[in-house]
C-alpha atoms as a PDB file:
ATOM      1  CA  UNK A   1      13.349 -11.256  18.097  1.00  0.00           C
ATOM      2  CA  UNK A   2      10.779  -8.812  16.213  1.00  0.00           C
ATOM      3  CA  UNK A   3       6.898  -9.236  17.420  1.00  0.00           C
ATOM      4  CA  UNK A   4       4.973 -10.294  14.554  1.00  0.00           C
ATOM      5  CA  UNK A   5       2.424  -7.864  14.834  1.00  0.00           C
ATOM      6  CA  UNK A   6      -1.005  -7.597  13.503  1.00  0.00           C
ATOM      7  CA  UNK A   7      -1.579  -6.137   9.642  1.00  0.00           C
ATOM      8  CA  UNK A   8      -4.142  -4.520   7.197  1.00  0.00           C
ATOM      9  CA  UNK A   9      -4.885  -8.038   6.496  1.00  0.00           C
ATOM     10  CA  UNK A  10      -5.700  -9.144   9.490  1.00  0.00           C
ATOM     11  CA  UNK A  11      -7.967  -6.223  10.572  1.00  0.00           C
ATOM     12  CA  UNK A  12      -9.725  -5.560   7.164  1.00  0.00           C
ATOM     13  CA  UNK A  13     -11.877  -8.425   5.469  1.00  0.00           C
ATOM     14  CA  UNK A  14     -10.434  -9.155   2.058  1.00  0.00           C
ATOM     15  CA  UNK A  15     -12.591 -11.273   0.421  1.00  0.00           C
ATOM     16  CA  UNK A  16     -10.479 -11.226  -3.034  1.00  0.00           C
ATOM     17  CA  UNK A  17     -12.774 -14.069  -4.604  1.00  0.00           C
ATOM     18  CA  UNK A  18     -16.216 -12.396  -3.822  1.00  0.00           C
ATOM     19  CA  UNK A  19     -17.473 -10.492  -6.664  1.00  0.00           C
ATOM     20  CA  UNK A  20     -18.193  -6.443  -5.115  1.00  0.00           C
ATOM     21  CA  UNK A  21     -21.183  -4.886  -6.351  1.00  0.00           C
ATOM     22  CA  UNK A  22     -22.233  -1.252  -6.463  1.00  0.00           C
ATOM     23  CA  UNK A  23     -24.637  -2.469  -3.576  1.00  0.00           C
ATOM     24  CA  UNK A  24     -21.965  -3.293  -1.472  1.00  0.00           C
ATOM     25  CA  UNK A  25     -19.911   0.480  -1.968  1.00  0.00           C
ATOM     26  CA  UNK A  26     -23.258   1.709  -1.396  1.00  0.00           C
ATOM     27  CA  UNK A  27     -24.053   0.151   1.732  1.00  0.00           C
ATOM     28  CA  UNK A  28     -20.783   0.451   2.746  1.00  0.00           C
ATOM     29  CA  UNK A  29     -20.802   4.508   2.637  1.00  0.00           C
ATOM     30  CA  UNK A  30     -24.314   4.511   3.859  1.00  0.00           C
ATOM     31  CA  UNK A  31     -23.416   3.259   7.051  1.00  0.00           C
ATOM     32  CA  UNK A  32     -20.344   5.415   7.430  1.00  0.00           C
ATOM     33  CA  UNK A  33     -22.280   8.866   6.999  1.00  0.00           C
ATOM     34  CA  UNK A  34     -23.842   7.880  10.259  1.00  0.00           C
ATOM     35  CA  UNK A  35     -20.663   8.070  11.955  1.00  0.00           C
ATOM     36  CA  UNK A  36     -18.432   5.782  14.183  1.00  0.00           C
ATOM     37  CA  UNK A  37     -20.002   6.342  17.876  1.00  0.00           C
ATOM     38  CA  UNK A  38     -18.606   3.978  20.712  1.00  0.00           C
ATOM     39  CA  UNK A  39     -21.007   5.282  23.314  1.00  0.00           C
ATOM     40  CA  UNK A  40     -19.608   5.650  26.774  1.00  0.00           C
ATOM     41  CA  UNK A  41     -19.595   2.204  29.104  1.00  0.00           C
ATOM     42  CA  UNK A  42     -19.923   0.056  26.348  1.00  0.00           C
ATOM     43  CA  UNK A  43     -19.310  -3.205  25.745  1.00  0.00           C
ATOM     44  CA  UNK A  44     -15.406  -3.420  24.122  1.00  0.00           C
ATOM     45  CA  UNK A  45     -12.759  -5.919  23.299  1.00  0.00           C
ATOM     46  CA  UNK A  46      -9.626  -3.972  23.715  1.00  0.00           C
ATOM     47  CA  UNK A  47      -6.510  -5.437  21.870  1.00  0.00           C
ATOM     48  CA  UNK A  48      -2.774  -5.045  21.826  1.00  0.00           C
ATOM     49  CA  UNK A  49      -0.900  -5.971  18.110  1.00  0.00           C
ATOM     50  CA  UNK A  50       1.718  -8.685  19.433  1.00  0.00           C
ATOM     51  CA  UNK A  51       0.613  -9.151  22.379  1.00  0.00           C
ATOM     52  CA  UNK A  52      -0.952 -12.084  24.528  1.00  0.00           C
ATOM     53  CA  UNK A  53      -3.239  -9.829  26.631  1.00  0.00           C
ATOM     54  CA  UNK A  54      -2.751  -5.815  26.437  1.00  0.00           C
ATOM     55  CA  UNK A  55      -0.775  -4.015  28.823  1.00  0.00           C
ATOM     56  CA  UNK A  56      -2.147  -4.210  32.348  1.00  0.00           C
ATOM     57  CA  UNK A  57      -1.785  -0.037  32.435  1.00  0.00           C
ATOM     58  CA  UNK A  58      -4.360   0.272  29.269  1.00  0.00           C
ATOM     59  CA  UNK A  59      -6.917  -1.790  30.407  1.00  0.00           C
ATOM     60  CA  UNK A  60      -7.043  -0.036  33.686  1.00  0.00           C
ATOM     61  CA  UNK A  61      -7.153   3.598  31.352  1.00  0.00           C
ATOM     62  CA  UNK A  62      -9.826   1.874  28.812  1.00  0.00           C
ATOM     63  CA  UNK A  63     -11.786   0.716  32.128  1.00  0.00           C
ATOM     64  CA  UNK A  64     -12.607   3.977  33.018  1.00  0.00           C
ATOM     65  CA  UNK A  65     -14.934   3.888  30.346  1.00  0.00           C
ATOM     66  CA  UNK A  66     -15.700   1.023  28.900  1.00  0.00           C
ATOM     67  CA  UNK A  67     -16.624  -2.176  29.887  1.00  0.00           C
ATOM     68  CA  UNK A  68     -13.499  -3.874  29.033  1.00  0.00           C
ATOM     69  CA  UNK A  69     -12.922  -7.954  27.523  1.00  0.00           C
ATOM     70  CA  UNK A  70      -9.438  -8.496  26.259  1.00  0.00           C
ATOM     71  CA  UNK A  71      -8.256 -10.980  23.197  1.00  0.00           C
ATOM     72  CA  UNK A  72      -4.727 -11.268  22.012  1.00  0.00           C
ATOM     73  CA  UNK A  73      -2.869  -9.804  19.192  1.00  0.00           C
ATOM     74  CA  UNK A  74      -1.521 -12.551  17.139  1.00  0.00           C
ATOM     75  CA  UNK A  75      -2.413 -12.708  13.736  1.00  0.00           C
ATOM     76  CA  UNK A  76      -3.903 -16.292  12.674  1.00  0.00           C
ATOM     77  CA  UNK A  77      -2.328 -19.013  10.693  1.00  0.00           C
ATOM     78  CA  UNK A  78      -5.088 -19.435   7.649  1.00  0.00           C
ATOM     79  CA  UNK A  79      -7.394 -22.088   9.113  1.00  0.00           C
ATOM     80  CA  UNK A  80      -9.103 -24.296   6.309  1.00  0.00           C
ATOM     81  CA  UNK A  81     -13.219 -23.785   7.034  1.00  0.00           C
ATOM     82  CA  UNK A  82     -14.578 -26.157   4.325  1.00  0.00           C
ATOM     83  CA  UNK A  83     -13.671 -27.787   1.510  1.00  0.00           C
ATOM     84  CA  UNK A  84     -15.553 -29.221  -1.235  1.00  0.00           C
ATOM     85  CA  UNK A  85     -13.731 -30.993  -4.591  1.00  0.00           C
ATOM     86  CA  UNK A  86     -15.305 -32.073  -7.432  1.00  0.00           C
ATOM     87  CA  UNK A  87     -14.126 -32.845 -11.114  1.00  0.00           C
ATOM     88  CA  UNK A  88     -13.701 -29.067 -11.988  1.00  0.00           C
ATOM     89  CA  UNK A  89     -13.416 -27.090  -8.778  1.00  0.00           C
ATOM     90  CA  UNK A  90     -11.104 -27.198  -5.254  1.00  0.00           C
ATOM     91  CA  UNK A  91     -12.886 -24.152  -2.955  1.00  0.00           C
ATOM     92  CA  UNK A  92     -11.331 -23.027  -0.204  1.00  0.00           C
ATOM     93  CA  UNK A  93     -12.858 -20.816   2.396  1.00  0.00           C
ATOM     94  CA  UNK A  94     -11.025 -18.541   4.877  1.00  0.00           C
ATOM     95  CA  UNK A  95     -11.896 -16.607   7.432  1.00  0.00           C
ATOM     96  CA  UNK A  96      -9.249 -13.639   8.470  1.00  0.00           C
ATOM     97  CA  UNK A  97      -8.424 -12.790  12.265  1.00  0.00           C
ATOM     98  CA  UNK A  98     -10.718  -9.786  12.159  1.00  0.00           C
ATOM     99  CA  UNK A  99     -13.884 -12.001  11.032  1.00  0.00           C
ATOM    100  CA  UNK A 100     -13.213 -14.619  13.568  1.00  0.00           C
ATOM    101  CA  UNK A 101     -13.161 -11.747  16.217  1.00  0.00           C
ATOM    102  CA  UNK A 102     -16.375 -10.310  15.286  1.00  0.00           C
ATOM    103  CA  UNK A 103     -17.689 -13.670  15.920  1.00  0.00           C
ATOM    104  CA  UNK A 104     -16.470 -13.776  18.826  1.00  0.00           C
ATOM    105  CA  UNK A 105     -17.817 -10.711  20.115  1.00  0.00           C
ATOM    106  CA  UNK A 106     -21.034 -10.846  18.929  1.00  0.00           C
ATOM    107  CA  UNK A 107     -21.044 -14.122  21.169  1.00  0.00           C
ATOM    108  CA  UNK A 108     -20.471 -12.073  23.798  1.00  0.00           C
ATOM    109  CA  UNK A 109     -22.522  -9.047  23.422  1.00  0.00           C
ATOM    110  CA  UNK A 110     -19.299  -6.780  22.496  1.00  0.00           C
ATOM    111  CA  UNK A 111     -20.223  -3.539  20.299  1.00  0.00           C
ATOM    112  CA  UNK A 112     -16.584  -2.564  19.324  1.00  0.00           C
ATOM    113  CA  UNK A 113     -13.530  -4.124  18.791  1.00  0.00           C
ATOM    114  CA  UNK A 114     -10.316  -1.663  19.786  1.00  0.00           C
ATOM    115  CA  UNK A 115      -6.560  -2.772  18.514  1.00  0.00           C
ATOM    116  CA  UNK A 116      -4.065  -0.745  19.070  1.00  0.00           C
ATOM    117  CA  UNK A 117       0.008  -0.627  17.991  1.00  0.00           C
ATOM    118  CA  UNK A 118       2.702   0.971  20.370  1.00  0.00           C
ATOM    119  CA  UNK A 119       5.865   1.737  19.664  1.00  0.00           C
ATOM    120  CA  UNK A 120       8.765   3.811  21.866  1.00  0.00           C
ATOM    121  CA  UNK A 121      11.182   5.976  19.801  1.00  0.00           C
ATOM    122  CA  UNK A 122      14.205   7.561  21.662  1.00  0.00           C
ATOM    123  CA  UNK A 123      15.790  11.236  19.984  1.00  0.00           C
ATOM    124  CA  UNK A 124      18.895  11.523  19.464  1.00  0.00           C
ATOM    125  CA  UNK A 125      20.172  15.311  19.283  1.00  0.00           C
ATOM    126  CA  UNK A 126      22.107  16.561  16.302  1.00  0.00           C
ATOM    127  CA  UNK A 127      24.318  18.985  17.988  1.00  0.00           C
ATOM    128  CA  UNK A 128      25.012  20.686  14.199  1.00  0.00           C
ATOM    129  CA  UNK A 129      21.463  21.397  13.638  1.00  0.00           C
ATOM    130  CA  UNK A 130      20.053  21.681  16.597  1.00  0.00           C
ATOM    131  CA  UNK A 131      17.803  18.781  15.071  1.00  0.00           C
ATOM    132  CA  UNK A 132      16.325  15.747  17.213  1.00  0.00           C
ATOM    133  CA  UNK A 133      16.170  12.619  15.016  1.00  0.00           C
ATOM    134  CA  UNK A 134      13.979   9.876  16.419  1.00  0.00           C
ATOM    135  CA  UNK A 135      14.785   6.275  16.306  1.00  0.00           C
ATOM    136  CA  UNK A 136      12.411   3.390  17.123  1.00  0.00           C
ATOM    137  CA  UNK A 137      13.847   2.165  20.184  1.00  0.00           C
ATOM    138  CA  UNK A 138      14.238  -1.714  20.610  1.00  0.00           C
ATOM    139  CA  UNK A 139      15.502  -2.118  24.082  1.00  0.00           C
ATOM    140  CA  UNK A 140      18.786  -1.936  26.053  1.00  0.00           C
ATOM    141  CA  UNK A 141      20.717   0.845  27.036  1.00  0.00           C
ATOM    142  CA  UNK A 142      19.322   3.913  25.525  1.00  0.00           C
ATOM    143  CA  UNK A 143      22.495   5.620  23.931  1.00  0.00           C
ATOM    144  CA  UNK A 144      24.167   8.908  26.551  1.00  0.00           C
ATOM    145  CA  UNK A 145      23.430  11.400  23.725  1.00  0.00           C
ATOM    146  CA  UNK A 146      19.380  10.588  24.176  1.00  0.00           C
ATOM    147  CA  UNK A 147      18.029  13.835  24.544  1.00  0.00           C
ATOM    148  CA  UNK A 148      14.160  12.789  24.651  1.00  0.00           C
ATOM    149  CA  UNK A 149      11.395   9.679  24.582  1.00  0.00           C
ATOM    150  CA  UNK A 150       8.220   9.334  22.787  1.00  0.00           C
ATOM    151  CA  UNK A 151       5.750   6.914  22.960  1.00  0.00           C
ATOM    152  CA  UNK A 152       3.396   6.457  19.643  1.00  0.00           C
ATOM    153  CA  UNK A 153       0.079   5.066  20.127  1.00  0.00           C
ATOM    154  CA  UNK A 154      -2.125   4.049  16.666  1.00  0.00           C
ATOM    155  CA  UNK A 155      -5.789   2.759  16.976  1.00  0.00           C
ATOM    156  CA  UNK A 156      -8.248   0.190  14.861  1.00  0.00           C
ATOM    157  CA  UNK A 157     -11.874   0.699  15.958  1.00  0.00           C
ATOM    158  CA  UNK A 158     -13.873  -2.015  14.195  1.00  0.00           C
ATOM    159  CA  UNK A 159     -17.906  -2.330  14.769  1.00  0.00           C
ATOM    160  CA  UNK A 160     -18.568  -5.894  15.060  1.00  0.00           C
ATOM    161  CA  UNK A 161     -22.093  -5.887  13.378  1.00  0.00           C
ATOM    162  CA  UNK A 162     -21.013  -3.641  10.535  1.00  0.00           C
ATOM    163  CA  UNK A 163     -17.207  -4.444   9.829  1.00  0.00           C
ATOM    164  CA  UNK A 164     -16.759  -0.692   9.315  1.00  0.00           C
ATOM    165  CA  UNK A 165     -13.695   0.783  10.570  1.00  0.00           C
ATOM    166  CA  UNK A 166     -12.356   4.209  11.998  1.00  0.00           C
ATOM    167  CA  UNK A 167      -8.609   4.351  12.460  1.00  0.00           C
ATOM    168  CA  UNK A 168      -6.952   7.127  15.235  1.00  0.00           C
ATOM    169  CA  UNK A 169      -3.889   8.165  16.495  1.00  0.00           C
ATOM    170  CA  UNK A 170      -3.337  10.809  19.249  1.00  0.00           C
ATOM    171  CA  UNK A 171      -1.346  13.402  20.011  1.00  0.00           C
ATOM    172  CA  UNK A 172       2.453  12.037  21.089  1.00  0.00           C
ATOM    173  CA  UNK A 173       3.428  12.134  24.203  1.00  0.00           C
ATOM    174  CA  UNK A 174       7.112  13.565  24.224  1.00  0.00           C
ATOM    175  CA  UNK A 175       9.113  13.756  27.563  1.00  0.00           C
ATOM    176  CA  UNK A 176      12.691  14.676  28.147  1.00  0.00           C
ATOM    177  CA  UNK A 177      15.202  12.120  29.121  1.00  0.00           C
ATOM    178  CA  UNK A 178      17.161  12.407  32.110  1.00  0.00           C
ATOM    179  CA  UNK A 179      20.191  10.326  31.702  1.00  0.00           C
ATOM    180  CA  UNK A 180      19.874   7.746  34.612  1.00  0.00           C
ATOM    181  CA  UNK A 181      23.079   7.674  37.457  1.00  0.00           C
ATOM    182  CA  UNK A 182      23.256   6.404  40.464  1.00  0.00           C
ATOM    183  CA  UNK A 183      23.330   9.663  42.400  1.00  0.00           C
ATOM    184  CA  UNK A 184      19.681  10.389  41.157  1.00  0.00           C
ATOM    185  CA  UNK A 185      18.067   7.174  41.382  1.00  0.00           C
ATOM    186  CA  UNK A 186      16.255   7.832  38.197  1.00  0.00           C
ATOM    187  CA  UNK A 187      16.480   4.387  36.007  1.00  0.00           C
ATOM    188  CA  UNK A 188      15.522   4.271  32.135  1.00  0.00           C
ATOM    189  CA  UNK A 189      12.770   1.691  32.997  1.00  0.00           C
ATOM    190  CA  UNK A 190      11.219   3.867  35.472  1.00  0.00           C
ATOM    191  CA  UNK A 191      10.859   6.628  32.659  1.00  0.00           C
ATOM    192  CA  UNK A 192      10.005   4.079  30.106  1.00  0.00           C
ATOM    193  CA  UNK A 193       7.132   3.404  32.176  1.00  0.00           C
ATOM    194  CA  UNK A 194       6.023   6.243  33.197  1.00  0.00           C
ATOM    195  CA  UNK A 195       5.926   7.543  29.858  1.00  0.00           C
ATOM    196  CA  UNK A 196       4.380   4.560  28.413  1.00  0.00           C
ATOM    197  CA  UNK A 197       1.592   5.322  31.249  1.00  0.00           C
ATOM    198  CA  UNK A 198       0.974   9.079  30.584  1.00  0.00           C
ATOM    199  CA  UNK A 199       0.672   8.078  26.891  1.00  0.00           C
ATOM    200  CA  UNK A 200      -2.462   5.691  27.635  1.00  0.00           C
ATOM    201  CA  UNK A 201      -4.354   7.827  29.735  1.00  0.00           C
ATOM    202  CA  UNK A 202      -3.972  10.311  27.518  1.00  0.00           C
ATOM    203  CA  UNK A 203      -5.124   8.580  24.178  1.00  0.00           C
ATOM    204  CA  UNK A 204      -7.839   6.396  26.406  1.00  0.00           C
ATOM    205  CA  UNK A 205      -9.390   9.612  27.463  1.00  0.00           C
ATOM    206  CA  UNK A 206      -9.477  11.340  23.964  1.00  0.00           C
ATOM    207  CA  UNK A 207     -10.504   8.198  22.743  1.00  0.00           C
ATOM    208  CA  UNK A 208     -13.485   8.147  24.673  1.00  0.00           C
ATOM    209  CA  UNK A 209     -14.037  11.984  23.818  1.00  0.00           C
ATOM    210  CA  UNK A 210     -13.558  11.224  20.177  1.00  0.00           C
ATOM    211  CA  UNK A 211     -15.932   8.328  19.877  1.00  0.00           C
ATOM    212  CA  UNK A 212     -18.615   9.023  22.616  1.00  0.00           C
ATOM    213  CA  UNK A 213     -21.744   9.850  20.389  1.00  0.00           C
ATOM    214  CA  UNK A 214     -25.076  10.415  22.198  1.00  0.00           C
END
């Protein structure tokens, strides 16, 4: 069974019914010349898309600099807020996953709020062309003719005063796969894994690079 894993609409506020004003683009871009800075041994909420808590192995990366809270990835059912009826109107008001979230961390003193999507693709070789074709990989066996692994990372990074956004995906980590038999003791899992771990300390520490500021 497919993860049902965070969207657009859950991290971005779209308020379809509130009027936006030349103000509000204004605003908007003023704030965003002065960068997106997540200063080093801040205050976080790190978050995995589809996930109850993130992986154990990122918050131990993330925690290396940041001062790490966790929250889980599921998007919300719409939750009615208030509702007021009269003769000519019904209004509704909703409030998204990402706007509950910023709540939340403001509550707790958080500065940023981190989400971030993983997915493991195995490539198959095309012995005609030479060609490696990658194929989102959802568990099993991987097939004999697997010639590598790649783990893609994708991040969110949301201010929680602000609601403005920065969105950032690392380099891939590619590895080549060693077909697992029982004369080697090398299992897929192990490989999975370790791959899966080189891939967040990687994107953790140019993370951190990217986003450091002053």
């Amino acid at each position: 069974m497919a993860k049902v894993q965070l969207t657009d609409k859950d991290i971005f506020d779209e308020e379809l019914d509130k009027e936006i004003t030349d103000y509000d683009i204004q605003e908007a871009a003023y704030l965003a010349k002065k960068g997106f800075h997540v200063p080093l041994n801040s205050s976080i909420i790190l978050v995995q898309s589809g996930e109850s808590v993130p992986d154990a192995t990122m918050q131990s990366e993330m925690s290396k600099y940041y001062q790490v809270s966790v929250y889980n990835g599921f998007p919300k059912t719409k939750t009615l807020l208030n509702r007021r009826k009269s003769k000519d109107t019904d209004h509704v008001i909703y409030n998204n996953y990402m706007k509950q979230l910023r709540l939340i961390a403001a509550k707790g003193g958080q500065r940023t709020i981190v989400i971030y999507w993983g997915e493991l693709e195995n490539g198959i070789l095309d012995e005609k062309t030479n060609i490696v074709n990658w194929r989102l990989y959802h568990g099993g066996k991987l097939p004999s003719n697997t010639k590598a692994l790649r783990y893609l990372l994708k991040f969110t990074l949301v201010d929680v005063v602000t609601g403005n956004w920065s969105a950032y995906s690392p380099i891939n980590i590619e590895v080549d796969y060693i077909p697992s038999k029982p004369r080697n003791n090398i299992t897929d899992a192990a490989q999975i894994d370790q791959l899966i771990h080189k891939a967040y300390a990687n994107a953790a520490l140019l993370l951190a690079e990217k986003y450091k500021g002053k």
